[in-house]
PDB file of N, CA and C in Angstrom:
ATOM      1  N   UNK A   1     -21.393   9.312  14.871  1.00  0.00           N
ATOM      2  CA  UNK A   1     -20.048   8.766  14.879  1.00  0.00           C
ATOM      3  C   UNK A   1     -19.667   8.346  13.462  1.00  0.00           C
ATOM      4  N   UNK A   2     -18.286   8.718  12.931  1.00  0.00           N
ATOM      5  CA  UNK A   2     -17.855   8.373  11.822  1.00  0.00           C
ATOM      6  C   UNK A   2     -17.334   6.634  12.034  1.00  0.00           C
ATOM      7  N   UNK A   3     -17.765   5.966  11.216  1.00  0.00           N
ATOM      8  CA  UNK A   3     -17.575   4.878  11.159  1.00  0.00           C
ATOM      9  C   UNK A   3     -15.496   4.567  10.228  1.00  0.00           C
ATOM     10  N   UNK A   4     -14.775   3.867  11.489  1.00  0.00           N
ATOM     11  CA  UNK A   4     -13.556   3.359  10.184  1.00  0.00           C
ATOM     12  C   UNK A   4     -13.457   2.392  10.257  1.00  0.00           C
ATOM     13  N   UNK A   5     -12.870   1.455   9.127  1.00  0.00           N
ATOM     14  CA  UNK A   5     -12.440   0.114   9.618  1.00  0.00           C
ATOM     15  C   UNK A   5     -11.558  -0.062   9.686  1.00  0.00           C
ATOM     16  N   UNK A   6     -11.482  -1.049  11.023  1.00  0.00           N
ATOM     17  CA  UNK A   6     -10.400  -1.179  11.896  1.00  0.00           C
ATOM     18  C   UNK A   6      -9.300  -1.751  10.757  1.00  0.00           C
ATOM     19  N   UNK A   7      -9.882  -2.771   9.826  1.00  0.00           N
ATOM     20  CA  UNK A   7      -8.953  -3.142   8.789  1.00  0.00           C
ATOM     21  C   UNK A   7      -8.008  -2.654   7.942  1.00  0.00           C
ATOM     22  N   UNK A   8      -8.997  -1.102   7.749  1.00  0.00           N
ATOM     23  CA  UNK A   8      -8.262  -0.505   6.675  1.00  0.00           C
ATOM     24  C   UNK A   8      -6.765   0.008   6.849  1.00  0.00           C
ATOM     25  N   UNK A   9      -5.994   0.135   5.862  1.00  0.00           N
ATOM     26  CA  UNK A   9      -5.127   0.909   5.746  1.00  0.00           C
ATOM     27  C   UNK A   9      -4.658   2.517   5.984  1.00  0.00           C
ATOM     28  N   UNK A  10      -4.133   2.440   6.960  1.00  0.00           N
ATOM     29  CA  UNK A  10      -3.510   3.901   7.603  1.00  0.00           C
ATOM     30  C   UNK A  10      -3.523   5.220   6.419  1.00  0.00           C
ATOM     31  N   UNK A  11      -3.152   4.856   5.415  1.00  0.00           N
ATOM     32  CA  UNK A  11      -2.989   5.778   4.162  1.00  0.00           C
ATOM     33  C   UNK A  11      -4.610   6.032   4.278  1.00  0.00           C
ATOM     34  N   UNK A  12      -5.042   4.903   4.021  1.00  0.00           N
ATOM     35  CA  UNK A  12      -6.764   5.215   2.988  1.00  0.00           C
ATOM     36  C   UNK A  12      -7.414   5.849   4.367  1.00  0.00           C
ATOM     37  N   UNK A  13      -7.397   5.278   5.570  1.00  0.00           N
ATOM     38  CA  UNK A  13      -8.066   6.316   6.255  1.00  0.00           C
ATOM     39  C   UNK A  13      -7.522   7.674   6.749  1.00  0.00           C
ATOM     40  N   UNK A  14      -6.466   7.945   6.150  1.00  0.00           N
ATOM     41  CA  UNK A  14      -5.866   9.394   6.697  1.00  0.00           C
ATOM     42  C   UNK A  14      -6.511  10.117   5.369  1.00  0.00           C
ATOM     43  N   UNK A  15      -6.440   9.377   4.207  1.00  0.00           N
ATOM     44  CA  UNK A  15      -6.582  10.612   3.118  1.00  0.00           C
ATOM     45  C   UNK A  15      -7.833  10.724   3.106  1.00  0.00           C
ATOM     46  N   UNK A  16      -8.927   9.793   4.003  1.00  0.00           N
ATOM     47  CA  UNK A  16     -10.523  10.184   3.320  1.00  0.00           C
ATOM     48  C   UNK A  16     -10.723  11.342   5.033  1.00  0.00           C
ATOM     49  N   UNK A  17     -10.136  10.625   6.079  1.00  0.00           N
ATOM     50  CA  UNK A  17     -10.028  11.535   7.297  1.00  0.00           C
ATOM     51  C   UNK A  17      -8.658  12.367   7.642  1.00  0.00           C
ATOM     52  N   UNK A  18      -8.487  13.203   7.133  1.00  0.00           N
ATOM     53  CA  UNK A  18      -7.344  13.937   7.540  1.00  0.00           C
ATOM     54  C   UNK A  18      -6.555  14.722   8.552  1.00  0.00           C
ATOM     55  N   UNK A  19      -8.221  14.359   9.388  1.00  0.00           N
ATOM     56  CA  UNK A  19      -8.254  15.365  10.968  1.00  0.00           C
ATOM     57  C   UNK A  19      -7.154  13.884  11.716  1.00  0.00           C
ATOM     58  N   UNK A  20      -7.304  12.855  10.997  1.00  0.00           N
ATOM     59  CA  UNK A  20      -6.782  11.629  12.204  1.00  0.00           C
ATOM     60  C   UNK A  20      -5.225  11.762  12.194  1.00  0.00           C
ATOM     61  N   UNK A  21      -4.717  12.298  11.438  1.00  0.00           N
ATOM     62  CA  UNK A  21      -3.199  12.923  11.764  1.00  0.00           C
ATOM     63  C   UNK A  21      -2.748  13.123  12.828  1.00  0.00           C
ATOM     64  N   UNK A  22      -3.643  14.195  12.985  1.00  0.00           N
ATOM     65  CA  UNK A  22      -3.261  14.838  14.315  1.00  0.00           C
ATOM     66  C   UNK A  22      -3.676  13.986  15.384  1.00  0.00           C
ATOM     67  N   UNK A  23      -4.529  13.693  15.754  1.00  0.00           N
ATOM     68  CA  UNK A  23      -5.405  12.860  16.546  1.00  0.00           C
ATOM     69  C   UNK A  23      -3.946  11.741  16.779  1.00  0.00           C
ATOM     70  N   UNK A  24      -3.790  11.032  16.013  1.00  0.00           N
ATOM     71  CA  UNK A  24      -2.482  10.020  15.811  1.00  0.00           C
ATOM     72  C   UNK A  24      -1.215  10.469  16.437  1.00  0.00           C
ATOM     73  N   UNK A  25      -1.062  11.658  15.781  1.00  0.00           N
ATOM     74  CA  UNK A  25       0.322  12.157  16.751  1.00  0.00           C
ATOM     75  C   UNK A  25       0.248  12.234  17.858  1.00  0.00           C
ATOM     76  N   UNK A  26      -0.824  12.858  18.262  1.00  0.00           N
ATOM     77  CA  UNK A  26      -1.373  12.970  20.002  1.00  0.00           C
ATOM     78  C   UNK A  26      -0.942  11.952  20.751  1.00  0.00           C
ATOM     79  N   UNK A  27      -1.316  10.855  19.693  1.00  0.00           N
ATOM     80  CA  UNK A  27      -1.392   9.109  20.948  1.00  0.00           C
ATOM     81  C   UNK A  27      -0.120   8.478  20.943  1.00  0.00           C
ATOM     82  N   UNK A  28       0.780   9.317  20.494  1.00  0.00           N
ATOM     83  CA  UNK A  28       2.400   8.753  19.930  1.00  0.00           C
ATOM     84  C   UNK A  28       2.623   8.239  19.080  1.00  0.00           C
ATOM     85  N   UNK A  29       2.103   8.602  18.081  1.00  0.00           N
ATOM     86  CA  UNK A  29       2.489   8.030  16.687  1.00  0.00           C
ATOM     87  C   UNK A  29       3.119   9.190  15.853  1.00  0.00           C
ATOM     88  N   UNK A  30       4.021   9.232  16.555  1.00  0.00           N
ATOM     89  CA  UNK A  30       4.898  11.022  15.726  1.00  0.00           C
ATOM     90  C   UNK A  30       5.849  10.815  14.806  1.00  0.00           C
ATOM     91  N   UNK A  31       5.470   9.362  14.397  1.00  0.00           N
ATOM     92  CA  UNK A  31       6.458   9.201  12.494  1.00  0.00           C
ATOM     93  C   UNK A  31       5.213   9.244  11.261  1.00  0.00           C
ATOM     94  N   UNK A  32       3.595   9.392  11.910  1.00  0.00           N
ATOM     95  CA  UNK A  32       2.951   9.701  11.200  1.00  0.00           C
ATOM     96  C   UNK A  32       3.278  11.085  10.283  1.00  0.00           C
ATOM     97  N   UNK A  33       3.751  12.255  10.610  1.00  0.00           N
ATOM     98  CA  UNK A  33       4.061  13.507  10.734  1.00  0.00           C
ATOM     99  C   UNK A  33       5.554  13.445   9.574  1.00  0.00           C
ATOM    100  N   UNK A  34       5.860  12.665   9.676  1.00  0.00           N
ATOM    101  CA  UNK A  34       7.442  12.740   9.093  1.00  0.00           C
ATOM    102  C   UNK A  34       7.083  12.226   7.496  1.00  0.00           C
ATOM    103  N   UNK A  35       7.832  13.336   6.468  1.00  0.00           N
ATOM    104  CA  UNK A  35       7.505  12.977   5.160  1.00  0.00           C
ATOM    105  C   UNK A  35       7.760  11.908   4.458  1.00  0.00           C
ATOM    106  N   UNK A  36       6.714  11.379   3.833  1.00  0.00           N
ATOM    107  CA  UNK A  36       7.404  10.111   2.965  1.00  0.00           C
ATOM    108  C   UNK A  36       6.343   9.335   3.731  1.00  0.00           C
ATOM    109  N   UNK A  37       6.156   8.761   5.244  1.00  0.00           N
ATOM    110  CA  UNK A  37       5.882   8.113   5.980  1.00  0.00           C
ATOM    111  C   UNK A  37       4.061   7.370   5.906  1.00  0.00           C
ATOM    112  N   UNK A  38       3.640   8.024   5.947  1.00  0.00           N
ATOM    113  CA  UNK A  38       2.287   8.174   5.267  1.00  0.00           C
ATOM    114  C   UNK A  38       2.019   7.107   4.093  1.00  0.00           C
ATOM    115  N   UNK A  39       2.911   7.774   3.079  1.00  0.00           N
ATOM    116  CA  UNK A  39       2.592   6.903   1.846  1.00  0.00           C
ATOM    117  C   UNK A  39       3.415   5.999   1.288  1.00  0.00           C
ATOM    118  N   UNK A  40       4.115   5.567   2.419  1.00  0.00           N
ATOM    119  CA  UNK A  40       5.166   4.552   2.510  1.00  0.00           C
ATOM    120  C   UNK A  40       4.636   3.066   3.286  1.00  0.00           C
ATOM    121  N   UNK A  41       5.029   3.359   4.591  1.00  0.00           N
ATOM    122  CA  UNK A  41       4.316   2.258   5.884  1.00  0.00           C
ATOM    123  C   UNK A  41       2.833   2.184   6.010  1.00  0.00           C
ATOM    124  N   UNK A  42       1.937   3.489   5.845  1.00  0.00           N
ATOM    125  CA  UNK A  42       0.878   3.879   5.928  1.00  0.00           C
ATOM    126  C   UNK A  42       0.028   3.284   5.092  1.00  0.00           C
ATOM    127  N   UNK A  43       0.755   2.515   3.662  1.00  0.00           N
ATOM    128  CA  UNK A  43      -0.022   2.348   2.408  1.00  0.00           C
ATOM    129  C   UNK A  43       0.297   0.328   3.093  1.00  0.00           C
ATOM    130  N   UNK A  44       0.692   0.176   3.824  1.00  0.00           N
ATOM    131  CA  UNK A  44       0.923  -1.365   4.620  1.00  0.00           C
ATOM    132  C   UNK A  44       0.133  -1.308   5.843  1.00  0.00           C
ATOM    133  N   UNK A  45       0.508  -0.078   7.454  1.00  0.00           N
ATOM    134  CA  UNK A  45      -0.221  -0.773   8.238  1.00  0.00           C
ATOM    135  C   UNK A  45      -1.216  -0.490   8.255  1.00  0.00           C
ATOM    136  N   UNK A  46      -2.274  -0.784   9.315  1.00  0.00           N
ATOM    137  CA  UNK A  46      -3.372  -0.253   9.945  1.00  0.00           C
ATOM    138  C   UNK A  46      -3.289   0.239  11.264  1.00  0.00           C
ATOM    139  N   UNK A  47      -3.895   0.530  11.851  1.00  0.00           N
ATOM    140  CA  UNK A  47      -4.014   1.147  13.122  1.00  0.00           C
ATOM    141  C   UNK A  47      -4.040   0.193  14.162  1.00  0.00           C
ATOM    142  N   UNK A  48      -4.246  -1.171  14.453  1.00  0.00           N
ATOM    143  CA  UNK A  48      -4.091  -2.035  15.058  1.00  0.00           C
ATOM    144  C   UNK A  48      -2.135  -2.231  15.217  1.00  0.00           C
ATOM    145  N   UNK A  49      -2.119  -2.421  13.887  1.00  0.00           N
ATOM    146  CA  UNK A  49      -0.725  -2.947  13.399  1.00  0.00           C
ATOM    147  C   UNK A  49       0.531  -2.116  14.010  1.00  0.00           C
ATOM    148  N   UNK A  50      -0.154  -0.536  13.883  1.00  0.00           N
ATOM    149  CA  UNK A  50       1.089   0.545  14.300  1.00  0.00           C
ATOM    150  C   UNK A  50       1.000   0.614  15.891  1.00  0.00           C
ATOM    151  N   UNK A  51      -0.454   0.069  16.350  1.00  0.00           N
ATOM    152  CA  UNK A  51      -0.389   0.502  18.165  1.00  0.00           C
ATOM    153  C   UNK A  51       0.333  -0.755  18.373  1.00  0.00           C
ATOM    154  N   UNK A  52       0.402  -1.839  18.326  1.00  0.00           N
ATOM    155  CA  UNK A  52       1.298  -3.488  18.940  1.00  0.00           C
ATOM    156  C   UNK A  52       2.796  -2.877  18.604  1.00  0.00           C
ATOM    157  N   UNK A  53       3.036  -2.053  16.866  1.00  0.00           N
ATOM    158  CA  UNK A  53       4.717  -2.386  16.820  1.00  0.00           C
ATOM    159  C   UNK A  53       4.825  -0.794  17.966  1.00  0.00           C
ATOM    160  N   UNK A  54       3.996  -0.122  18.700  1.00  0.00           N
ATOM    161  CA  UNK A  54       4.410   1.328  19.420  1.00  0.00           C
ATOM    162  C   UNK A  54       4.395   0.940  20.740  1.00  0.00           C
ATOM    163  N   UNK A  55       3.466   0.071  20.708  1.00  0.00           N
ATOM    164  CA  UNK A  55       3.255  -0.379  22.491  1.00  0.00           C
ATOM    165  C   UNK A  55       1.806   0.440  22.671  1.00  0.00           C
ATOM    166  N   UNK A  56       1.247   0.990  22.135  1.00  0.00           N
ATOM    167  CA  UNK A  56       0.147   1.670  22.618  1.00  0.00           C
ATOM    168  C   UNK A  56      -0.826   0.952  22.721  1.00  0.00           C
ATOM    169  N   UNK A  57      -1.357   1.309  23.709  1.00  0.00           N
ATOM    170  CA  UNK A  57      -2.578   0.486  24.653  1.00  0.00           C
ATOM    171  C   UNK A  57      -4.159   0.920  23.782  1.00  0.00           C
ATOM    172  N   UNK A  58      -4.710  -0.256  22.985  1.00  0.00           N
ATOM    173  CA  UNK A  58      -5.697  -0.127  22.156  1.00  0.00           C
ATOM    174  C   UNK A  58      -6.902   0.550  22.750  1.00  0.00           C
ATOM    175  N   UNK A  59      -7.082   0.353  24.146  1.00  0.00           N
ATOM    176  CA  UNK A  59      -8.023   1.176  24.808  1.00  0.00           C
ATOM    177  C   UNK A  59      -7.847   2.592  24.723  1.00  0.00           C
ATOM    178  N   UNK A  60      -6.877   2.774  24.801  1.00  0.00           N
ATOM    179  CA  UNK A  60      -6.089   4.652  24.941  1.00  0.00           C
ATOM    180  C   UNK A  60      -6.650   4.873  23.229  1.00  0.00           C
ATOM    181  N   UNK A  61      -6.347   4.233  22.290  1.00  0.00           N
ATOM    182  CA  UNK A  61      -7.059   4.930  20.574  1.00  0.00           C
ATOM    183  C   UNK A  61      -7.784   4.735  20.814  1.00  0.00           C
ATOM    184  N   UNK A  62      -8.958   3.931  21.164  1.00  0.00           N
ATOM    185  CA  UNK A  62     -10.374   3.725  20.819  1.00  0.00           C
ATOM    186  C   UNK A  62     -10.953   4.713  21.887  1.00  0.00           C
ATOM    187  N   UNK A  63     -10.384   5.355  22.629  1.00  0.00           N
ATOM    188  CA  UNK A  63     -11.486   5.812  24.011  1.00  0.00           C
ATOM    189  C   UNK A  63     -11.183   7.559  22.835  1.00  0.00           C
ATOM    190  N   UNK A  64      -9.854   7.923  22.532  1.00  0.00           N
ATOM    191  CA  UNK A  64      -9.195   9.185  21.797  1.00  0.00           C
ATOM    192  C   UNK A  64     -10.180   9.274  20.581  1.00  0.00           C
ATOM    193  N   UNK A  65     -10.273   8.425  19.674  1.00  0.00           N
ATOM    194  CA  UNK A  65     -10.931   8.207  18.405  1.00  0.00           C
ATOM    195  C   UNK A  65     -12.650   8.399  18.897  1.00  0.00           C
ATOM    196  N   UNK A  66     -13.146   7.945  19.744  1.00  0.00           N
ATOM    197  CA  UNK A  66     -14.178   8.157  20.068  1.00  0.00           C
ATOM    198  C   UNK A  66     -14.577   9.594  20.426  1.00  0.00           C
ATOM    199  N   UNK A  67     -13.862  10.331  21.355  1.00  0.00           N
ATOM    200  CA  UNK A  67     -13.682  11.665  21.801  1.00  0.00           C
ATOM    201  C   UNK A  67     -13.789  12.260  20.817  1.00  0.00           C
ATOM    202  N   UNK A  68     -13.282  11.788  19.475  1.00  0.00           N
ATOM    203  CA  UNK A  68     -12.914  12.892  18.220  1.00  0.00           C
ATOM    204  C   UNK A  68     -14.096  12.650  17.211  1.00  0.00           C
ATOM    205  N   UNK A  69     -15.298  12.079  17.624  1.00  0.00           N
ATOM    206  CA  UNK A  69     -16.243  11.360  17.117  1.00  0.00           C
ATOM    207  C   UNK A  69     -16.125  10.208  16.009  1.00  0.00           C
ATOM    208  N   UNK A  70     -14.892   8.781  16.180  1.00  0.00           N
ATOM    209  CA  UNK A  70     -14.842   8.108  15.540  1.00  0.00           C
ATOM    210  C   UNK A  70     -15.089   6.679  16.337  1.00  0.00           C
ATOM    211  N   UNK A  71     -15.424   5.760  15.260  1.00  0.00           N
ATOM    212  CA  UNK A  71     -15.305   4.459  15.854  1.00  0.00           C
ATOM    213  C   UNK A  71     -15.218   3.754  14.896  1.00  0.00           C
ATOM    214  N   UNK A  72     -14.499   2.163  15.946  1.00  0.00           N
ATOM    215  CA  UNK A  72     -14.205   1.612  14.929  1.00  0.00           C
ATOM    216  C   UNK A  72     -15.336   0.037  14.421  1.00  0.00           C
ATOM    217  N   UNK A  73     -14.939  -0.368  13.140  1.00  0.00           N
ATOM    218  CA  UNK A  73     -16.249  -1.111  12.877  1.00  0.00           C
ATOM    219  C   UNK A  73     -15.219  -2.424  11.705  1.00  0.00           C
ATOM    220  N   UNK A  74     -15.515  -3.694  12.711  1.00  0.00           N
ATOM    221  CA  UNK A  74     -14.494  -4.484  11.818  1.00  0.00           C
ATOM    222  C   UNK A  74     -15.080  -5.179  10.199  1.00  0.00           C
TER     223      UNK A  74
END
């Protein structure tokens, strides 16, 4: 399992993992995808931060992220 932290910043873990894009869009996060966005909001939230302002249910990423061989590590 690839280890992320839950802390980090959306930017820093998309650019060292790039597969989590997609993975992200999957779970409804489809302004990940939209240009600019990434290295705008992305370089502020984290992945905690973007599932509370989406409504997405933290169990639904962590069970997805796991599937995709990730986890998270605070």
């Amino acid at each position: 399992m690839i280890q992320l932290d839950i802390n980090a910043k959306l930017y820093d873990l998309a650019t060292e993992h790039p597969e989590i894009i997609d993975l992200m869009d999957g779970l409804g996060f489809h302004e990940i995808k939209m240009p600019g966005m990434l290295q705008t909001a992305g370089r502020m939230a984290t992945i905690p931060m973007g599932a509370k302002m989406k409504h997405i249910d933290w169990d639904k990423i962590v069970i997805a992220f796991a599937e995709a061989g990730f986890e998270f590590s605070k």
